[in-house]
C-alpha atoms as a PDB file:
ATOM      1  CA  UNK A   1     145.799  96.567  38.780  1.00  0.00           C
ATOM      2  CA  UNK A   2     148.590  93.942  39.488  1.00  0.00           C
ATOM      3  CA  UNK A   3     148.486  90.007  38.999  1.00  0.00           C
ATOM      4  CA  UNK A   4     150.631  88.395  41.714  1.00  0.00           C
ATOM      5  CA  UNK A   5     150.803  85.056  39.900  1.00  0.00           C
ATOM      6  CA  UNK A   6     152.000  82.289  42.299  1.00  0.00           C
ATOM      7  CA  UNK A   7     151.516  84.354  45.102  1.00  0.00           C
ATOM      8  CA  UNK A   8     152.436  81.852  47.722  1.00  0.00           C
ATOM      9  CA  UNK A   9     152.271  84.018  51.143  1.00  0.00           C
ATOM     10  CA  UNK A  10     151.740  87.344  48.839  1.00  0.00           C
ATOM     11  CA  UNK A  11     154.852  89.285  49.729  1.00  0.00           C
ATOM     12  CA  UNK A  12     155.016  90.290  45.958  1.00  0.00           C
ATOM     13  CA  UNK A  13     151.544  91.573  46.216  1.00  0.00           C
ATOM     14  CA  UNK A  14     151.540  93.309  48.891  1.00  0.00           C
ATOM     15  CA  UNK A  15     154.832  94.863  48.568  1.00  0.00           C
ATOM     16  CA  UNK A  16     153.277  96.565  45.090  1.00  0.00           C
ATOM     17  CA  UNK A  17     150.182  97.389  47.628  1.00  0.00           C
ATOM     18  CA  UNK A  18     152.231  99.241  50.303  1.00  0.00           C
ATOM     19  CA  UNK A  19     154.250 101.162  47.474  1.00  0.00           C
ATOM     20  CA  UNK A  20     151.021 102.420  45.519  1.00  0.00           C
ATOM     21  CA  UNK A  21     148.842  99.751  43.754  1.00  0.00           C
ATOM     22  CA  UNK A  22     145.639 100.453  43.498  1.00  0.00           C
ATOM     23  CA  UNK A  23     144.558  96.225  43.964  1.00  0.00           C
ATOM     24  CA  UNK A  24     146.102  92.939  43.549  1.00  0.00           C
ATOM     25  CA  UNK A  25     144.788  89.754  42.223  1.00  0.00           C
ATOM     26  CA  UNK A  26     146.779  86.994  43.781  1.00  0.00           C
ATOM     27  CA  UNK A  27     146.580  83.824  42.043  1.00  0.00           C
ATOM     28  CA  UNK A  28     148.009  80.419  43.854  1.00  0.00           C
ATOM     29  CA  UNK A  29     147.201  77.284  43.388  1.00  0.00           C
ATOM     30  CA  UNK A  30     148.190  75.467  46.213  1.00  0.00           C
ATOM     31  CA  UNK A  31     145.810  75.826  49.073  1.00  0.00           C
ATOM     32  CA  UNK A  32     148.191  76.253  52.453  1.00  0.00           C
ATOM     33  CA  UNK A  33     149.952  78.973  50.511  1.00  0.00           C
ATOM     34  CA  UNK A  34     146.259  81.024  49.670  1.00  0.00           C
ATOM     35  CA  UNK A  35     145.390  80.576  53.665  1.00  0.00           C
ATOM     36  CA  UNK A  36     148.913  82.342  54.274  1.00  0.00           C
ATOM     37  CA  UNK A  37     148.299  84.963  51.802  1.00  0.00           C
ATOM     38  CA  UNK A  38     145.066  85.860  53.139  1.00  0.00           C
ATOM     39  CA  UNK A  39     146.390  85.836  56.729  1.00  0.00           C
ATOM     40  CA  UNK A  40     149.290  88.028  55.226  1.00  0.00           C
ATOM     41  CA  UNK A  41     146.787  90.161  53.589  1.00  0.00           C
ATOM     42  CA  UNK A  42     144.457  90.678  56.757  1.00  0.00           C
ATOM     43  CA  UNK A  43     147.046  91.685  59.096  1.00  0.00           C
ATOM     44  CA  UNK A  44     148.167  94.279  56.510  1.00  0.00           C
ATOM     45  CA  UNK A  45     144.772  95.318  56.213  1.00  0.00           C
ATOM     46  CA  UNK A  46     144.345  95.086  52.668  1.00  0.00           C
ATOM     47  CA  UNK A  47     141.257  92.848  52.325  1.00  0.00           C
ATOM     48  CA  UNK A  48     139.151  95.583  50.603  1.00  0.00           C
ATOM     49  CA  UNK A  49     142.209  95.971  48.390  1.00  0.00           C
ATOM     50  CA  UNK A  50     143.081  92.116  47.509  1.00  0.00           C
ATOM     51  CA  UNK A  51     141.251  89.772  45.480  1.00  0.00           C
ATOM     52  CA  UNK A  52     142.613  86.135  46.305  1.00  0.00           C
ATOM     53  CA  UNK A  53     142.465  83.588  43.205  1.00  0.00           C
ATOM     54  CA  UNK A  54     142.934  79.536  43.672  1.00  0.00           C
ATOM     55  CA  UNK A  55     143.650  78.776  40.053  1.00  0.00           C
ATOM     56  CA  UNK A  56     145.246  79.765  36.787  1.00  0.00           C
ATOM     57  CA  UNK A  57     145.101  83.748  35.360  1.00  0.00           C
ATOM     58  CA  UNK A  58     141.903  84.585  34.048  1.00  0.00           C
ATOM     59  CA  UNK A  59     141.128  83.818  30.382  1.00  0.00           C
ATOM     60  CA  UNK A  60     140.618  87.586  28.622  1.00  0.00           C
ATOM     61  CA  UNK A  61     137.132  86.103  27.814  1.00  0.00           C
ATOM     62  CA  UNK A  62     136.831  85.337  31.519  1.00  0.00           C
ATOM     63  CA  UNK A  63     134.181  88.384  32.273  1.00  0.00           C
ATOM     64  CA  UNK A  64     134.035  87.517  36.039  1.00  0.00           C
ATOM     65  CA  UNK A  65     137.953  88.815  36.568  1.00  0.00           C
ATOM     66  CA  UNK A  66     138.936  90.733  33.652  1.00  0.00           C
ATOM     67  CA  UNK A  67     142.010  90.122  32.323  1.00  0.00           C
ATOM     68  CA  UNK A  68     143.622  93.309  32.306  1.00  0.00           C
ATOM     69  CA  UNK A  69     146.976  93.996  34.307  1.00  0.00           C
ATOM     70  CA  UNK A  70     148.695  96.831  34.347  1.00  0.00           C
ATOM     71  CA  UNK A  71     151.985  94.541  36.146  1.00  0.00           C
ATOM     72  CA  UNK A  72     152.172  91.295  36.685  1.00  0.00           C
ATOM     73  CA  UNK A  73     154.555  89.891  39.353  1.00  0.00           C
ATOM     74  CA  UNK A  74     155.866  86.076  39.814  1.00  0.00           C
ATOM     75  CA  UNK A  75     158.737  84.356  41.856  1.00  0.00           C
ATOM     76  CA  UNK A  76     158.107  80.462  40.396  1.00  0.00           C
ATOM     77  CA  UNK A  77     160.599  78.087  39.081  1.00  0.00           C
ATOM     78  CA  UNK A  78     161.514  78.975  35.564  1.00  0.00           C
ATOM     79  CA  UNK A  79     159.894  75.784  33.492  1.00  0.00           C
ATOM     80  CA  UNK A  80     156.443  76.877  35.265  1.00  0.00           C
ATOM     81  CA  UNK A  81     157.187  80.844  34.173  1.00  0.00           C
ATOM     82  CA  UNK A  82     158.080  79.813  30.763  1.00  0.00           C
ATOM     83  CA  UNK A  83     155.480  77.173  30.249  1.00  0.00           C
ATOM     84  CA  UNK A  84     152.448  79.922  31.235  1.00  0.00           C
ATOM     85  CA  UNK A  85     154.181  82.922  29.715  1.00  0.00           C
ATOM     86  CA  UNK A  86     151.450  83.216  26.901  1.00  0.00           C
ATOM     87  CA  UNK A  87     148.846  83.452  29.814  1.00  0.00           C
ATOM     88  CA  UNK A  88     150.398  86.058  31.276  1.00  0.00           C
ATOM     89  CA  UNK A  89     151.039  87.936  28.682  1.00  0.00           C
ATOM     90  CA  UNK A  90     147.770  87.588  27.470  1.00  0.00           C
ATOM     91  CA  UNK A  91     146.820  89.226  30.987  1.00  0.00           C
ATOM     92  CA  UNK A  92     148.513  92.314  30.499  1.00  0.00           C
ATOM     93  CA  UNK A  93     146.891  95.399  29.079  1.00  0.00           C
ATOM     94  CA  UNK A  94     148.672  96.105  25.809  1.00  0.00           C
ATOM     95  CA  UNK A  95     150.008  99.797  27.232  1.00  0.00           C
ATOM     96  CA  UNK A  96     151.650 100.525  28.930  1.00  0.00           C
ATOM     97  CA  UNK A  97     152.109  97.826  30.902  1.00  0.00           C
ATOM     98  CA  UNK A  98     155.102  96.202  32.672  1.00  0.00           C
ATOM     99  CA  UNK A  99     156.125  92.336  34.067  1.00  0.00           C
ATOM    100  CA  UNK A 100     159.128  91.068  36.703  1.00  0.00           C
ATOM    101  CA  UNK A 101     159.778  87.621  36.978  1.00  0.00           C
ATOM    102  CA  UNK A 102     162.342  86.050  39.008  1.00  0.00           C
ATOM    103  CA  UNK A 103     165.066  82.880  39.132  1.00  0.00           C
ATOM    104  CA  UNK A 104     165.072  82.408  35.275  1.00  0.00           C
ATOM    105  CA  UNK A 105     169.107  82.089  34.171  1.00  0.00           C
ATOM    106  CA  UNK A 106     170.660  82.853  30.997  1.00  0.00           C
ATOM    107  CA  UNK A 107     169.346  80.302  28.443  1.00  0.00           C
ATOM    108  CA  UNK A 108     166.189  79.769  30.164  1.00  0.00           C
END
């Protein structure tokens, strides 16, 4: 299971899709961007596949969406990563269990 946090148009997501995931939560908050993921995601055939989230990662005691990741996945500005990075990492299952994040610099 992989959390695409700030999926915007959910190349992330469905990039982990096309090279094996089993299904992706994509989590965006802005509304334009979810319509363009779900277009994305349709067109790739992946609805059965994707499960498309307007809000922040599920809460572990959130027992509608588990909390349990086995990657999670971001491309969001670095003072957003680093100010939810306790979420996520709360979202992961504790092993094994891997994360990528992009556009943080040295320092950050």
């Amino acid at each position: 299971r992989v959390l695409d946090f700030g999926a915007g148009t959910g190349i992330l997501g469905l990039a982990a899709l096309a090279l094996g995931a089993m299904n992706v939560v994509m989590v965006e908050i802005d509304k334009r961007s979810m319509e363009v993921a779900a277009d994305n995601v349709a067109r790739n055939g992946y609805e059965a596949k994707v499960e498309l989230v307007q809000k922040l990662p599920p809460e572990p005691t959130d027992s509608s969406s588990p909390a349990v990741f086995e990657v999670v996945v971001c491309n969001i500005p670095s003072n957003t990563l680093v100010s939810l990075m306790d979420q996520l990492v709360a979202a992961l299952v504790r092993s094994p269990a891997a994360g990528t994040e992009a556009g943080v610099e040295a320092g950050e």
